[in-house]
Protein backbone atom coordinates (compact mmCIF):
# COMPACT_ATOMS: atom_id res chain seq x y z
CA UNK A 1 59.10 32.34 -41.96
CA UNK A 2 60.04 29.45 -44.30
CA UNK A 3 63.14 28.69 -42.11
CA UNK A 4 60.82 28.23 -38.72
CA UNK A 5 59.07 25.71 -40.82
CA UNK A 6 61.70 23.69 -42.15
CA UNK A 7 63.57 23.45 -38.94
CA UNK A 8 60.16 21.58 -37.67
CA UNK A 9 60.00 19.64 -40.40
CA UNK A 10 63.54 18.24 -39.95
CA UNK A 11 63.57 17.52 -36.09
CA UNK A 12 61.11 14.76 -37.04
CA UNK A 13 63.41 11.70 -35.83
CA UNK A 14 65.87 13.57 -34.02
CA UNK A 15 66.25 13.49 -30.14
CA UNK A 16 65.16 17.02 -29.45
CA UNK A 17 62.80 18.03 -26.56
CA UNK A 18 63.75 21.75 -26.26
CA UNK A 19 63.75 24.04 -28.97
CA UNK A 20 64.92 27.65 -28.00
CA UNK A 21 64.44 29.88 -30.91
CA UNK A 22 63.91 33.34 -29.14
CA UNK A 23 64.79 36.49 -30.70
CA UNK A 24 64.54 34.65 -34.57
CA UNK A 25 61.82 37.47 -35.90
CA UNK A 26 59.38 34.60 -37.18
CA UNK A 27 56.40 36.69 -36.67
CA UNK A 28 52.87 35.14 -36.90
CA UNK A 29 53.05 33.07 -40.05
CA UNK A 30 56.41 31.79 -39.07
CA UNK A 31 55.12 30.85 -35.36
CA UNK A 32 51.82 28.54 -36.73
CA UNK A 33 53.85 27.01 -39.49
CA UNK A 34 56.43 25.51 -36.77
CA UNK A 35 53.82 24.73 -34.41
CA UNK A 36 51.54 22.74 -37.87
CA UNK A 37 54.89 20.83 -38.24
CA UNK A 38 55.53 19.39 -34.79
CA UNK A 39 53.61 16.15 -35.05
CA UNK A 40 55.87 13.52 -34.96
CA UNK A 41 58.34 14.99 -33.44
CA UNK A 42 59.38 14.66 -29.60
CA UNK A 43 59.74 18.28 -29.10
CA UNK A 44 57.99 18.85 -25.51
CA UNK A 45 59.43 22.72 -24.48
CA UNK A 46 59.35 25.59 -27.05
CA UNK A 47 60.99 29.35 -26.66
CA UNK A 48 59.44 31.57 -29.01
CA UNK A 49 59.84 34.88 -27.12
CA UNK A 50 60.55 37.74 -28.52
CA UNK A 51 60.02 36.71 -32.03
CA UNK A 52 57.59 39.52 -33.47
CA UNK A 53 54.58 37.07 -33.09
CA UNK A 54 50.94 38.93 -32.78
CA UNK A 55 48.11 37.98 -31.09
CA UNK A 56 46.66 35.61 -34.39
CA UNK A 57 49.90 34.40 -34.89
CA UNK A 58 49.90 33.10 -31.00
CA UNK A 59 45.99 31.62 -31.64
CA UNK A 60 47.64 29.98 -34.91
CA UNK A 61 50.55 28.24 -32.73
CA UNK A 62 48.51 26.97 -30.13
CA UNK A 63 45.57 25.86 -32.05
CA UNK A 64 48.20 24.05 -34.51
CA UNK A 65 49.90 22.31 -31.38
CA UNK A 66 46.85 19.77 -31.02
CA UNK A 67 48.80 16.26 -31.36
CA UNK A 68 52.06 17.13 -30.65
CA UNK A 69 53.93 16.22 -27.65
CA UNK A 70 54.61 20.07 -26.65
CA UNK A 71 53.98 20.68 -22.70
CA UNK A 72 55.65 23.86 -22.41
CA UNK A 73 55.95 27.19 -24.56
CA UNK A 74 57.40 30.64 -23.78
CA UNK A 75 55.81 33.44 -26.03
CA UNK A 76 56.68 36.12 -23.98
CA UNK A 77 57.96 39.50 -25.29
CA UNK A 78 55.64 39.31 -28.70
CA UNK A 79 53.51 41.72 -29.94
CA UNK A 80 50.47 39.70 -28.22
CA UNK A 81 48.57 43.05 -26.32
CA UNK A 82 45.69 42.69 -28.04
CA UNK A 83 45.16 38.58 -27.30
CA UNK A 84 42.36 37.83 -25.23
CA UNK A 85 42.46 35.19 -22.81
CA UNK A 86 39.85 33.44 -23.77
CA UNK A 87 40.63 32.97 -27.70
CA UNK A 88 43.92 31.81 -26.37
CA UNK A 89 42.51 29.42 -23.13
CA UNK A 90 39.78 28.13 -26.08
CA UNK A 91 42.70 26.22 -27.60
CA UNK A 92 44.43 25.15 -24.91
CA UNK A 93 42.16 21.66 -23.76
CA UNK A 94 43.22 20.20 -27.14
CA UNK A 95 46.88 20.50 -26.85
CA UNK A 96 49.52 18.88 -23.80
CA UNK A 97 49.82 22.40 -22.69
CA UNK A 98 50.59 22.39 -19.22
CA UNK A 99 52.72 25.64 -19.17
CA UNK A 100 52.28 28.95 -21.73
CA UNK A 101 54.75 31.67 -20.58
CA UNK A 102 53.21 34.96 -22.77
CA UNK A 103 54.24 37.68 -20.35
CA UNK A 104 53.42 40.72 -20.81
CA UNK A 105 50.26 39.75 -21.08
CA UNK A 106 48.73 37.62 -18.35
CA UNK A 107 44.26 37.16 -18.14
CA UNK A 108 43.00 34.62 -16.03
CA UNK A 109 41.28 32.64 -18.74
CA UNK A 110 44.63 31.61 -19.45
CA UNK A 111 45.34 30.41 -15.97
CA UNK A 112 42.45 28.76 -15.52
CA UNK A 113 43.15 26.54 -19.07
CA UNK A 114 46.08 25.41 -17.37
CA UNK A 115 44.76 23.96 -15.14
């Protein structure tokens, strides 16, 4: 989703730290190229539930949040059933991550990341 990425791109400078962009339909392509263009901005908390994002698409976001200031992300409701915990939890030591909301699915790989 070209729009997911753009918005990114233009909340470099801006005084944003929540971004709430649930129900959007920015599937997986949509969900790593917002997450690639979050460096530099001061975005800390981001809502991408229910957004038609698959279990690659969630690897892509996370793995593309190394060096941004994100804490906090909410992926739940996506089409993430067939995610394993520890493709996700492999990602997670190289981001700020101290929070990943991807209900329904829950593995305790992804808990123990977290931590």
């Amino acid at each position: 989703d070209d729009g997911a990425r753009d918005f990114a791109v233009n909340l470099k400078g801006a005084q944003v730290h929540l971004v709430n962009l649930s129900g959007n339909q920015i599937g997986d392509d949509g969900a790593r190229d917002f997450a690639a263009n979050l460096n530099g901005t001061q975005v800390y908390s981001v809502n991408l539930s229910a957004n038609q994002i698959g279990a690659i698409g969630t690897i892509d976001f996370v793995a593309n949040l190394k060096g941004t200031q994100v804490l906090s992300v909410d992926l739940s409701s996506n089409l993430i059933r067939d995610l394993r915990g520890k493709d996700f939890a492999d990602f997670v030591p190289q981001t700020l991550l101290t929070e990943a909301i991807v209900f329904p699915y829950s593995c305790l790989e992804l808990i123990n990341a977290l931590t």
